[in-house]
C-alpha atoms as a PDB file:
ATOM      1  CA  UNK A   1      26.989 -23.096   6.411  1.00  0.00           C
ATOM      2  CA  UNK A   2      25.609 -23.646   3.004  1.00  0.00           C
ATOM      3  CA  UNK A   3      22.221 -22.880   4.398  1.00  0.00           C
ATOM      4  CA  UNK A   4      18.817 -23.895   2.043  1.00  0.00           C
ATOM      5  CA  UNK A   5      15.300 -22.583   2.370  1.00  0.00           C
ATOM      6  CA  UNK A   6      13.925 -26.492   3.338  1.00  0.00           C
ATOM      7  CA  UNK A   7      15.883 -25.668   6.579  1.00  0.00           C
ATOM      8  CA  UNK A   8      13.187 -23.760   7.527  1.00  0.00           C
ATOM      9  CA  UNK A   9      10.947 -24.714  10.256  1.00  0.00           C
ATOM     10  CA  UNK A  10       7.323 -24.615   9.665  1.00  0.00           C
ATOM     11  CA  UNK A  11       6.338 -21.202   9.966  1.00  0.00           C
ATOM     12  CA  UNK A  12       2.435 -21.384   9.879  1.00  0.00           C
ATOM     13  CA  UNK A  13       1.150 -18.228  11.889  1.00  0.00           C
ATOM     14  CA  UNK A  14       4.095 -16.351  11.367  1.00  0.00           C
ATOM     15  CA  UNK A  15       3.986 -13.122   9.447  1.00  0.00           C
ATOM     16  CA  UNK A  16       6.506 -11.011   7.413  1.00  0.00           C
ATOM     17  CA  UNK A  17       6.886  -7.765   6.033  1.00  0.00           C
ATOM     18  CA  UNK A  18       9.008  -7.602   3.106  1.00  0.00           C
ATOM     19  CA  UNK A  19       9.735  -4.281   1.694  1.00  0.00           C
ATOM     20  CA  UNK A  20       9.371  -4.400  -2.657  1.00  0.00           C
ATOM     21  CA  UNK A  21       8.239  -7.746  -2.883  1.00  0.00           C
ATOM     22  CA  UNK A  22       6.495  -7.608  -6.137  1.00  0.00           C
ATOM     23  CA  UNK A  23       9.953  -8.174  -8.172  1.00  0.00           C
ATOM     24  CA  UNK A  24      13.035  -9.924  -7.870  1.00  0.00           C
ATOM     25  CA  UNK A  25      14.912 -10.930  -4.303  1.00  0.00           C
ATOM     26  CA  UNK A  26      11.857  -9.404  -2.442  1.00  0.00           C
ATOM     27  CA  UNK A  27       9.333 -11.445  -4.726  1.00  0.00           C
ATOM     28  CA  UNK A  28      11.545 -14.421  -4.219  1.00  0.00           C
ATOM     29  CA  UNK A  29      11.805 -14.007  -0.771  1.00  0.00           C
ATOM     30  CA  UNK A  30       8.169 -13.732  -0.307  1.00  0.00           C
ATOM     31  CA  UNK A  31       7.479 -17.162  -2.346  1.00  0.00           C
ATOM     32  CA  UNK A  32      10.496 -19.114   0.075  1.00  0.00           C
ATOM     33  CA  UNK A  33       8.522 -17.942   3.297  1.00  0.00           C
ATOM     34  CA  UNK A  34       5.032 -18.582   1.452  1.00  0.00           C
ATOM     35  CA  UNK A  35       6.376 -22.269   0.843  1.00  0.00           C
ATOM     36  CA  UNK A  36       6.875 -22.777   4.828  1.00  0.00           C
ATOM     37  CA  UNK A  37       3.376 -21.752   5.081  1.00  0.00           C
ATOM     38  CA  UNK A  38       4.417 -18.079   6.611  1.00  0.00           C
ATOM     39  CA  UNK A  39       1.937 -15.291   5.628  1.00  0.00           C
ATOM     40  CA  UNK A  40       3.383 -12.039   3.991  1.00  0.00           C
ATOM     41  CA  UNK A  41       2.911  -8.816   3.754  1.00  0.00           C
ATOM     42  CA  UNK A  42       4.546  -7.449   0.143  1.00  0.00           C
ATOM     43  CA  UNK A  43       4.876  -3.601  -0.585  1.00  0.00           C
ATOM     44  CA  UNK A  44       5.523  -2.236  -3.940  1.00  0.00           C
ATOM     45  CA  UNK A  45       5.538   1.621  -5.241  1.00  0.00           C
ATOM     46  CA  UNK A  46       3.473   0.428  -8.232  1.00  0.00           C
ATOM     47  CA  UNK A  47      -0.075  -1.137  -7.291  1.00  0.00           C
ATOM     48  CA  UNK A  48      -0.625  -2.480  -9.854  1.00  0.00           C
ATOM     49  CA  UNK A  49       2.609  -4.553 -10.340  1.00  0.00           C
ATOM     50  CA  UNK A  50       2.413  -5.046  -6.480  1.00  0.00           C
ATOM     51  CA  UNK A  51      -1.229  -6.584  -7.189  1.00  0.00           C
ATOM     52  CA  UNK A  52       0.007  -9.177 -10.297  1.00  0.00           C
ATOM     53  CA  UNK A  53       2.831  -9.828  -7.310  1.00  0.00           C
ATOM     54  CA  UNK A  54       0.510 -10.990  -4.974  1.00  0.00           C
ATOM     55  CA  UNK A  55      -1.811 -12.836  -7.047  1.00  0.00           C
ATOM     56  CA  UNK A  56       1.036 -15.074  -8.542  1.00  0.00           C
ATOM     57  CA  UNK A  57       2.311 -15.765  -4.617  1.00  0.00           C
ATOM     58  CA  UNK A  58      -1.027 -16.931  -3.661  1.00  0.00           C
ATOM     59  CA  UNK A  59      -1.140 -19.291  -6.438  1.00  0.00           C
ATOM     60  CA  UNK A  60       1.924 -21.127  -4.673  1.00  0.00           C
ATOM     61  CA  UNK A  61       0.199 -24.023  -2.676  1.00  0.00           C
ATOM     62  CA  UNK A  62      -0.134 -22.864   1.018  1.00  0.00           C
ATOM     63  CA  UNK A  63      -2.349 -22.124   4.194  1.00  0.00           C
ATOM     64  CA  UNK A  64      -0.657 -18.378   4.772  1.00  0.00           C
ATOM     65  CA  UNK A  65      -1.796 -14.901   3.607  1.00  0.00           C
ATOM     66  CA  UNK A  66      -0.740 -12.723   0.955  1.00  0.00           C
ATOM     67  CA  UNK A  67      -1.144  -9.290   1.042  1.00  0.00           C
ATOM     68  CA  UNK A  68      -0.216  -5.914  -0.508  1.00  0.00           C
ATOM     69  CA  UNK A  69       0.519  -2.840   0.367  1.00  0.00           C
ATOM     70  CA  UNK A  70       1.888   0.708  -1.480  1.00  0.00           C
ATOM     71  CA  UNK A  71       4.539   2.036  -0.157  1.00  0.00           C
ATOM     72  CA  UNK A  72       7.372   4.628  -1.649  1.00  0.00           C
ATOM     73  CA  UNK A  73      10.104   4.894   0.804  1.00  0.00           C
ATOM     74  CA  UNK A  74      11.184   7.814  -0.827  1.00  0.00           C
ATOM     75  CA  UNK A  75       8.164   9.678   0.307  1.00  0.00           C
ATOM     76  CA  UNK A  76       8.042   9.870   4.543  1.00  0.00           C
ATOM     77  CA  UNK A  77       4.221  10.271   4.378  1.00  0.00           C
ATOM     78  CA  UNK A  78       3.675   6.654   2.172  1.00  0.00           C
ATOM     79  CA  UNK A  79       5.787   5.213   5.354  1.00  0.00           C
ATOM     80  CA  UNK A  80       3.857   6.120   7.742  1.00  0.00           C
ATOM     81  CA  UNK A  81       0.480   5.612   5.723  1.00  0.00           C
ATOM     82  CA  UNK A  82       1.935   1.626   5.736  1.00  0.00           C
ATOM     83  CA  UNK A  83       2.340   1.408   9.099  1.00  0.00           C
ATOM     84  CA  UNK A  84      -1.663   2.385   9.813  1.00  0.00           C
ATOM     85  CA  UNK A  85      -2.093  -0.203   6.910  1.00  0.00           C
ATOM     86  CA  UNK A  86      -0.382  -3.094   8.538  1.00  0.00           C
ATOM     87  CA  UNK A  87      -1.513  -1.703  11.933  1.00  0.00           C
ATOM     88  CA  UNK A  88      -5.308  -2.847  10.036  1.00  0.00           C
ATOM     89  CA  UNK A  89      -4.283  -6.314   9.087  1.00  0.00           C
ATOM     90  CA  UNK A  90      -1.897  -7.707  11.663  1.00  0.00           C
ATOM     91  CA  UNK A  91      -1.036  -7.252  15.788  1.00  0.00           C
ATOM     92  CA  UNK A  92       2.011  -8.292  15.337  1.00  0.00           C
ATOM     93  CA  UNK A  93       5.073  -9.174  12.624  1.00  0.00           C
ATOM     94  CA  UNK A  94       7.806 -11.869  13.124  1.00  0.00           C
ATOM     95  CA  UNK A  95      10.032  -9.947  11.007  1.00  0.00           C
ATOM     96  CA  UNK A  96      11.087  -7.330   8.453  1.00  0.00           C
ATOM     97  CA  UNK A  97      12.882  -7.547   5.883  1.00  0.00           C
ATOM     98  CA  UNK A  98      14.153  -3.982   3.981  1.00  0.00           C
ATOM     99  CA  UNK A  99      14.242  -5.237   0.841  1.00  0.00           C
ATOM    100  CA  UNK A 100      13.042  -2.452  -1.096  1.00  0.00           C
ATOM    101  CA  UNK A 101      16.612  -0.264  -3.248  1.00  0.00           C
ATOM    102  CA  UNK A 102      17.363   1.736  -5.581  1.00  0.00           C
ATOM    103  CA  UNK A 103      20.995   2.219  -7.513  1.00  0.00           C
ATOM    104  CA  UNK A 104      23.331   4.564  -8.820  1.00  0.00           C
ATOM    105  CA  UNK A 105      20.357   6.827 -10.164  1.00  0.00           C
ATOM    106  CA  UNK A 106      21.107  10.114 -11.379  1.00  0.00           C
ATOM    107  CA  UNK A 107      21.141  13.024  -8.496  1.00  0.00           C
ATOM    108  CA  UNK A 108      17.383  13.286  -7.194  1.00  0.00           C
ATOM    109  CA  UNK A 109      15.731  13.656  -4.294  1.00  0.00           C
ATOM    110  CA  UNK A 110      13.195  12.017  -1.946  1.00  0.00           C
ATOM    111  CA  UNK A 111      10.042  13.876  -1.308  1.00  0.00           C
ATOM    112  CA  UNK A 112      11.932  15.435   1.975  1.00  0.00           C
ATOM    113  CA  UNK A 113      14.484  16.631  -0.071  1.00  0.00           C
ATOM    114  CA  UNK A 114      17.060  13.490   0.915  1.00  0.00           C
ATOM    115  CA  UNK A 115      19.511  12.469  -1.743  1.00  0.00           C
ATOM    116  CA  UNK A 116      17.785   9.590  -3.313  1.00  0.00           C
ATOM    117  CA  UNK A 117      19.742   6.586  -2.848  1.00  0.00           C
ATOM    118  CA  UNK A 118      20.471   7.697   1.075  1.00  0.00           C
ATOM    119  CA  UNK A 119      16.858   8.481   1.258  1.00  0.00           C
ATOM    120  CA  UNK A 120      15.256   5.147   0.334  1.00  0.00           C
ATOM    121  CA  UNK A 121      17.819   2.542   1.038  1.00  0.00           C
ATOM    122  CA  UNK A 122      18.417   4.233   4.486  1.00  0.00           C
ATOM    123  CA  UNK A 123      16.396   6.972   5.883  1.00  0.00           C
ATOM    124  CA  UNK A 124      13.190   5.667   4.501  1.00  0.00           C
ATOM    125  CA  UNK A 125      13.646   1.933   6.452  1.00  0.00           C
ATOM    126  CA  UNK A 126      14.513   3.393   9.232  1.00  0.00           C
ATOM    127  CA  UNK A 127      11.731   5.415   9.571  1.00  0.00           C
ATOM    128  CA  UNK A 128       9.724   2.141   9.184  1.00  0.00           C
ATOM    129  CA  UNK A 129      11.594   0.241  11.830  1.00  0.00           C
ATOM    130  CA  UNK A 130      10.887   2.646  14.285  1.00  0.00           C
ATOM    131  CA  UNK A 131       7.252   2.680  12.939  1.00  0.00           C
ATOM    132  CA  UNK A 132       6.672  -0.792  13.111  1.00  0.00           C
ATOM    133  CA  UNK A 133       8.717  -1.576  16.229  1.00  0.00           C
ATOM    134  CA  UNK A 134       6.379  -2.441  18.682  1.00  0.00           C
ATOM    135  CA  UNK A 135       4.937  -5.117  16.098  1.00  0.00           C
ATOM    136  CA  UNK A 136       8.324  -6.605  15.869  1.00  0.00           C
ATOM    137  CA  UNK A 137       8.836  -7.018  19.750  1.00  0.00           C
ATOM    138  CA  UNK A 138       5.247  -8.397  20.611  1.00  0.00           C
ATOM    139  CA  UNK A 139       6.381 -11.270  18.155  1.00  0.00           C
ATOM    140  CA  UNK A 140       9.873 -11.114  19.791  1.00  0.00           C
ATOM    141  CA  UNK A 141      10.583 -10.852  15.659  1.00  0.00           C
ATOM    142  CA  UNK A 142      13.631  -9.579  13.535  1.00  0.00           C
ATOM    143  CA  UNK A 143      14.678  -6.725  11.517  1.00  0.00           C
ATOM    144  CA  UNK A 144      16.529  -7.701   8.419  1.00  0.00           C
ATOM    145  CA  UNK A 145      18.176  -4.962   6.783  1.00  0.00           C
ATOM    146  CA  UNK A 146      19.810  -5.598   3.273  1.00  0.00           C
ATOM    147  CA  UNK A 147      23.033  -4.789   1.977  1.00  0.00           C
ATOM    148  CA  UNK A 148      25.666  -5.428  -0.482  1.00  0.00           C
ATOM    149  CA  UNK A 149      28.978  -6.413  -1.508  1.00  0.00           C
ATOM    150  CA  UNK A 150      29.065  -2.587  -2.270  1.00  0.00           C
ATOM    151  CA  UNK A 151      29.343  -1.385   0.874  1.00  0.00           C
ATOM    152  CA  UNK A 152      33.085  -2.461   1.342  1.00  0.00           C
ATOM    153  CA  UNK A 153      33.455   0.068  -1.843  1.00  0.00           C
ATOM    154  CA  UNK A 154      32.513   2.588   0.803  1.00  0.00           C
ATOM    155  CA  UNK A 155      35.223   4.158   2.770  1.00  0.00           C
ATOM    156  CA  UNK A 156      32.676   5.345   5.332  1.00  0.00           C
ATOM    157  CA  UNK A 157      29.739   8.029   5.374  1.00  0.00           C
ATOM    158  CA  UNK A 158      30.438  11.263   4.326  1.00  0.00           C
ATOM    159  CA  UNK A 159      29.115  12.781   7.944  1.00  0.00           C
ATOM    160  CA  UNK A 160      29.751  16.470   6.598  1.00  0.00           C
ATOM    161  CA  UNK A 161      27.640  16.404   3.388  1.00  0.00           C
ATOM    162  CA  UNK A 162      26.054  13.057   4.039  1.00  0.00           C
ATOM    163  CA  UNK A 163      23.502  14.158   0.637  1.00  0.00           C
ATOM    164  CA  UNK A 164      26.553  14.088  -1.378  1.00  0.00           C
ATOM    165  CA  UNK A 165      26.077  18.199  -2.485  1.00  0.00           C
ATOM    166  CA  UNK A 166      29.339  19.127  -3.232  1.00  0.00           C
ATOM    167  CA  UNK A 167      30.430  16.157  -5.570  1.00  0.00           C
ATOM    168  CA  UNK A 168      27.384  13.499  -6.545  1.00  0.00           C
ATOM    169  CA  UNK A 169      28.589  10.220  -7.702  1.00  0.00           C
ATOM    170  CA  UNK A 170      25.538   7.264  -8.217  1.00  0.00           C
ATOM    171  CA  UNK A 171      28.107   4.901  -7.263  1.00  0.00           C
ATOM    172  CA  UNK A 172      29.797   6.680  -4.369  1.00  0.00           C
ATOM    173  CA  UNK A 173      25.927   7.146  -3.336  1.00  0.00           C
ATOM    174  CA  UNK A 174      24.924   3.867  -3.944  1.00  0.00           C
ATOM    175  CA  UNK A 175      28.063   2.134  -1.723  1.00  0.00           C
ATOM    176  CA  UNK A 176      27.789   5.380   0.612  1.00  0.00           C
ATOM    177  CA  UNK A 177      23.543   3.911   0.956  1.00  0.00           C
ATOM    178  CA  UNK A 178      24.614   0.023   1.693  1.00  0.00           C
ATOM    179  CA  UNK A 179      27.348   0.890   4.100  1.00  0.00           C
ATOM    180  CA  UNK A 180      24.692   2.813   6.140  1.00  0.00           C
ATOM    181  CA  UNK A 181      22.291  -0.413   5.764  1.00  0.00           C
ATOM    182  CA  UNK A 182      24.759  -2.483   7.535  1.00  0.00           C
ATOM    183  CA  UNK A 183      25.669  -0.066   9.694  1.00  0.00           C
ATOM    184  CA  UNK A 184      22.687   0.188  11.169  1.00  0.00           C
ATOM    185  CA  UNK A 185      21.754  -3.422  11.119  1.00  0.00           C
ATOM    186  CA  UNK A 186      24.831  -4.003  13.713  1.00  0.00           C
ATOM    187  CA  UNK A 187      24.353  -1.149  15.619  1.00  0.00           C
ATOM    188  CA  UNK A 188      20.832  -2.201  16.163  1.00  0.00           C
ATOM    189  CA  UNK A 189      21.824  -5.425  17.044  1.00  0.00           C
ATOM    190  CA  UNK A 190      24.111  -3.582  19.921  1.00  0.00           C
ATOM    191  CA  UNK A 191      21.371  -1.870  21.109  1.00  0.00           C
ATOM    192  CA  UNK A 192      18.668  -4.959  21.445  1.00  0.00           C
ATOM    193  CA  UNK A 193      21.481  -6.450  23.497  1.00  0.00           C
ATOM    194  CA  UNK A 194      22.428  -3.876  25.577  1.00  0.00           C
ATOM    195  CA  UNK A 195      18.490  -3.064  26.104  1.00  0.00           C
ATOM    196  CA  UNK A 196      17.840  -7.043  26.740  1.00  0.00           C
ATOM    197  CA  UNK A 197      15.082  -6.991  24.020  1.00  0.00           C
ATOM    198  CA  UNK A 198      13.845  -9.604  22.642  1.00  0.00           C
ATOM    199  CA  UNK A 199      14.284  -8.586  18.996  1.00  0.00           C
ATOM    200  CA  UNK A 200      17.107  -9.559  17.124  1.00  0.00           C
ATOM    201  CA  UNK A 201      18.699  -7.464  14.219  1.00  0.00           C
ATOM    202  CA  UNK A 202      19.900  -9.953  11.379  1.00  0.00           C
ATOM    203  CA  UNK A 203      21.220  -8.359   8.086  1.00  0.00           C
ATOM    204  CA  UNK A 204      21.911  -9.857   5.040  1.00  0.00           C
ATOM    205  CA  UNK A 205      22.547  -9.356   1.132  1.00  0.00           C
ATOM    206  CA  UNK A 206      21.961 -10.933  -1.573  1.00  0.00           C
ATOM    207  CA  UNK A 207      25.519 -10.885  -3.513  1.00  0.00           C
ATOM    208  CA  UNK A 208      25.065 -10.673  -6.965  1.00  0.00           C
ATOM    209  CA  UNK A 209      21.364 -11.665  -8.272  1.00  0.00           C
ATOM    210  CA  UNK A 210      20.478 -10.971 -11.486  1.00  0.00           C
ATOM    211  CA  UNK A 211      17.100  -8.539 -10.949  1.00  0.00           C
ATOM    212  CA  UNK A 212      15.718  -5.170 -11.960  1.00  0.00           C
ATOM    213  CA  UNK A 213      17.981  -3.142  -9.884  1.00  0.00           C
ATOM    214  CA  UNK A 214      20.501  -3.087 -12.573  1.00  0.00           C
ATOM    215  CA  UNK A 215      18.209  -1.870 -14.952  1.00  0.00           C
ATOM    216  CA  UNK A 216      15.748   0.641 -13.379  1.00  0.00           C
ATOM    217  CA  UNK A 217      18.856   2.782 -11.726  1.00  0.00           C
ATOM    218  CA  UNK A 218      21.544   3.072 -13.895  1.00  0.00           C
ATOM    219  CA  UNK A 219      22.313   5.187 -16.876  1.00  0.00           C
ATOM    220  CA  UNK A 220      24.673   4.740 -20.104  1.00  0.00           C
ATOM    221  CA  UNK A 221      27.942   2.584 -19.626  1.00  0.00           C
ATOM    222  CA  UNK A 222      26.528   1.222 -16.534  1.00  0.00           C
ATOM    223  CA  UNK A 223      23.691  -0.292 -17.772  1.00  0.00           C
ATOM    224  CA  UNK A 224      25.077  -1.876 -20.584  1.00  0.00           C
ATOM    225  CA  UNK A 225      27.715  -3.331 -18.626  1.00  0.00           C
ATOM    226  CA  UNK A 226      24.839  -4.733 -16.165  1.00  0.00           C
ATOM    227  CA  UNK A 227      22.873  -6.156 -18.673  1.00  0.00           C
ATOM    228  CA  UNK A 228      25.981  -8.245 -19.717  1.00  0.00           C
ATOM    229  CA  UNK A 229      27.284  -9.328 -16.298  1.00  0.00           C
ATOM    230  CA  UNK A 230      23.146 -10.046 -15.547  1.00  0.00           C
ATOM    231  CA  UNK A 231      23.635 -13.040 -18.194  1.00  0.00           C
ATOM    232  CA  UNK A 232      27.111 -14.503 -17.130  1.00  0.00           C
ATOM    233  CA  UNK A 233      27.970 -13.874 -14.086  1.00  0.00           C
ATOM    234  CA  UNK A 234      25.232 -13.442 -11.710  1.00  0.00           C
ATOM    235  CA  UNK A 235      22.949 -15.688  -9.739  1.00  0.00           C
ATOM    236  CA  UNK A 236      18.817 -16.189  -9.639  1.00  0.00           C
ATOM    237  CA  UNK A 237      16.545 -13.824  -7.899  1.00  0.00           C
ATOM    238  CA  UNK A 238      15.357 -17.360  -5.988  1.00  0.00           C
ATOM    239  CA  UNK A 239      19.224 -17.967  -4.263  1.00  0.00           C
ATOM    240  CA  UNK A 240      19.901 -14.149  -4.126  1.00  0.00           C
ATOM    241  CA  UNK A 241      16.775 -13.728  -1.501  1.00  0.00           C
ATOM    242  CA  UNK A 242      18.326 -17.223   0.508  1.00  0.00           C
ATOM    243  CA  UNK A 243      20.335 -14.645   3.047  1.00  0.00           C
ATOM    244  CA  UNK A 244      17.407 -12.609   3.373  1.00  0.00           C
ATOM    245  CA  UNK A 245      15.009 -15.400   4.094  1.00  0.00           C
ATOM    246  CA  UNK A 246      17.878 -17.198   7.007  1.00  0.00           C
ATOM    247  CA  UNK A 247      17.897 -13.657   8.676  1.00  0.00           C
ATOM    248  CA  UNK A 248      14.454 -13.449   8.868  1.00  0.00           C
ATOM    249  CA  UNK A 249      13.421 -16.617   9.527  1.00  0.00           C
ATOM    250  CA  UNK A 250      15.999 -19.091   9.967  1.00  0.00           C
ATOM    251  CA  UNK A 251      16.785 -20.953  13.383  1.00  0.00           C
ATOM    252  CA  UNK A 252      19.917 -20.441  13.070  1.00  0.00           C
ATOM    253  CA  UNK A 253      19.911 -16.895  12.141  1.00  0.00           C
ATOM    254  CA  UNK A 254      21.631 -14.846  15.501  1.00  0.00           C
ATOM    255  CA  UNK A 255      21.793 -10.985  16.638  1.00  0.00           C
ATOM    256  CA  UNK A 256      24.190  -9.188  14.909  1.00  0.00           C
ATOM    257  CA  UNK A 257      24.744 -11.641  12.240  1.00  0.00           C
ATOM    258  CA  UNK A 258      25.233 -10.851   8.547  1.00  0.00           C
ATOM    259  CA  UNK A 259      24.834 -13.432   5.786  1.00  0.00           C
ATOM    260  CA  UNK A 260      25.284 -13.842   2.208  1.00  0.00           C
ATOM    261  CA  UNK A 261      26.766 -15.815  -0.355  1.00  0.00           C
ATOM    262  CA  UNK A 262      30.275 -16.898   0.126  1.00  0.00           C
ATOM    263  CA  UNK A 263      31.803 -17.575  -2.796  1.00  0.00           C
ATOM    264  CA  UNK A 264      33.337 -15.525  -6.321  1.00  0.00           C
ATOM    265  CA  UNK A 265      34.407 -12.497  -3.770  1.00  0.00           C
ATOM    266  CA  UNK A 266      30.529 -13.283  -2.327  1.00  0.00           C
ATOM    267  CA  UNK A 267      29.019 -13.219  -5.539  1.00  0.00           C
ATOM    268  CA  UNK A 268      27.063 -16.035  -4.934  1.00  0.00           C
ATOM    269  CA  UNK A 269      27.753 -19.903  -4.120  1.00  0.00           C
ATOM    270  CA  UNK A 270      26.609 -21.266  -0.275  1.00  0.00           C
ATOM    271  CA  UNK A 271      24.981 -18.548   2.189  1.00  0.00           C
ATOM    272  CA  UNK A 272      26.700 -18.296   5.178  1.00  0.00           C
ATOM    273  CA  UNK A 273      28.435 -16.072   7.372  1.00  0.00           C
ATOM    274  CA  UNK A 274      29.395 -13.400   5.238  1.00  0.00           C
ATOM    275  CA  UNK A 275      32.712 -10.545   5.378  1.00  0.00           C
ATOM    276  CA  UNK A 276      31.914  -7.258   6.726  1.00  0.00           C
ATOM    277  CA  UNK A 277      34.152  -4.242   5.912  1.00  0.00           C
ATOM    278  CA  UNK A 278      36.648  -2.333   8.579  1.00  0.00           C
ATOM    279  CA  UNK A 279      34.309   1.149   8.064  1.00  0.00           C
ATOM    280  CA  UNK A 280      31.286  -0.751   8.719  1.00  0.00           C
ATOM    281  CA  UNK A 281      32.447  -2.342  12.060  1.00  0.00           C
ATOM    282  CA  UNK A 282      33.243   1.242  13.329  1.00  0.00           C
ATOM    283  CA  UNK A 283      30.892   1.378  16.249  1.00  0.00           C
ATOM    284  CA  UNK A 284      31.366   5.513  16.857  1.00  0.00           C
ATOM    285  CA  UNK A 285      30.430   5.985  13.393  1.00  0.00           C
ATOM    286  CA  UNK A 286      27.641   3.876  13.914  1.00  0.00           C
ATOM    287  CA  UNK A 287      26.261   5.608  16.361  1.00  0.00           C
ATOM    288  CA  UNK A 288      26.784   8.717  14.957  1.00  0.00           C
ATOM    289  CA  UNK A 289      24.837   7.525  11.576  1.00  0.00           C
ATOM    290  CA  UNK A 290      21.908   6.590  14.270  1.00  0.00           C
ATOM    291  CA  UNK A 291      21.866   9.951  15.923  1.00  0.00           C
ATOM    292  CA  UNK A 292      21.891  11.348  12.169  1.00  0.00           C
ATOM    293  CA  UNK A 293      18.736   9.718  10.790  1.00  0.00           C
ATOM    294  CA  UNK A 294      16.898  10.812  13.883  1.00  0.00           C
ATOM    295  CA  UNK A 295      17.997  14.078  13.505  1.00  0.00           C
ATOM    296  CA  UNK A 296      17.232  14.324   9.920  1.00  0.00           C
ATOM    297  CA  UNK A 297      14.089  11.586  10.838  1.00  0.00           C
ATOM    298  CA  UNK A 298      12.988  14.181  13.865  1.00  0.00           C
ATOM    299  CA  UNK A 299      12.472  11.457  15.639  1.00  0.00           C
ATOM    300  CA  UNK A 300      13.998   9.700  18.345  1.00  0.00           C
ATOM    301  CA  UNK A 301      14.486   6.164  18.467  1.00  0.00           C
ATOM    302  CA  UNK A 302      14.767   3.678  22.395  1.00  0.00           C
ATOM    303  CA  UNK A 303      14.535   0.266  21.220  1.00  0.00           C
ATOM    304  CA  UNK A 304      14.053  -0.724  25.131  1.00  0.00           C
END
């Protein structure tokens, strides 16, 4: 497909959430969207930094919005307080994109208690999904969740000590956390179709970008190793957030689709179509995972 961001059709009126926009593939993303004239909506943990985000987006040359929001997706109260805050800005959204992750971090928890990496990556966009759902379908919009190449590291989710309790591992954590991404992005997509909704679920990932993800997670070996393999072999923030930006805005973005780079094992190179592991087409465990983060969620989740 080799698909570029001047693909994009003009997107003037069009809105989009993007989960940790102030940095890196979010950031990027933000500015690609900006350029088609879209307005955006960037969260960020840190105001501050999510502030300096914003300001530098606005100073790229177009008639759209820019505006920021706090939000910790580790903490289920900060989720809901950015729902009320879109709620106060916009009726609708033609998309969101759940940017926003953390990696291979020590063993911590989310402010529920969640193992950290499951917590955010997961249980925390899930929670805004549902949140912000009825702003997605009134703009017959998209949900974009984000991967990786990790998640075919992932042999599937650990159902019977899905917090990882009885043997942490950041990286077993960290795959276990993008294999539930995509996941739910195609199980999502199965239920939009089988409801006849409007919505379409599009997920993506950005391969291998060089950003602060590497750096802000890991400890010791790991981080060394990233900071080396930042330099030679991964690609820019601005072509890692190309996936993101086709599923969320791209014509020829479809439900149930899942793109990325396609080259160097999907490293980088042209976005496109990209490979999705055996565990993560499993459609029982899928919907088991669902019924899991409404359980652990209390809520319960009809995308009709």
């Amino acid at each position: 497909m080799n698909w570029k961001a001047n693909q994009l059709s003009d997107l003037t009126g069009k809105t989009y959430l993007i989960t940790g926009g102030n940095s890196g593939i979010g950031w990027a993303a933000a500015a690609h969207l900006r350029r088609a004239s879209a307005n955006v909506i960037i969260t960020a943990r840190d105001e501050k930094k999510g502030a300096a985000a914003a300001s530098r987006l606005t100073d790229i040359p177009s008639p759209g919005t820019v505006t920021m929001v706090r939000l910790d997706l580790a903490d289920l109260y900060s989720v809901r307080q950015v729902n009320d805050a879109v709620r106060s800005h916009v009726d609708g959204l033609d998309a969101v994109i759940n940017n926003a992750g953390i990696m291979q971090t020590p063993e911590l928890k989310t402010v529920e208690g969640f193992e950290l990496q499951f917590g955010t990556n997961h249980l925390g966009h899930f929670m805004l999904n549902y949140l912000v759902f009825d702003l997605v379908s009134a703009r017959s919009g998209r949900i974009v969740p984000v991967s990786s190449i990790a998640h075919r590291q992932a042999k599937g989710i650990n159902f019977e000590d899905p917090m990882l309790t009885k043997g942490y591992s950041p990286i077993t954590a960290y795959c276990q956390s993008k294999l539930a991404n995509l996941m739910y992005g195609l199980e999502l997509a199965r239920r939009l179709e089988a409801s006849g909704s409007s919505v379409i679920s599009a997920s993506a990932h950005p391969g291998y970008s060089a950003t602060n993800l590497q750096s802000t997670g890991p400890t010791g070996f790991f981080k060394a190793l990233y900071r080396v393999t930042n330099r030679i072999v991964a690609q820019s923030a601005t072509d890692g957030a190309l996936p993101e930006v086709l599923a969320a805005a791209g014509d020829e973005a479809r439900n149930g689709g899942y793109y990325g780079p396609t080259r160097m094992g999907d490293m980088r190179g042209p976005v496109g179509e990209s490979r999705i592991s055996d565990a993560a087409k499993d459609e029982e465990a899928a919907s088991r995972l669902w019924a899991l983060s409404e359980e652990l969620l209390g809520i319960s989740w009809s995308v009709a």
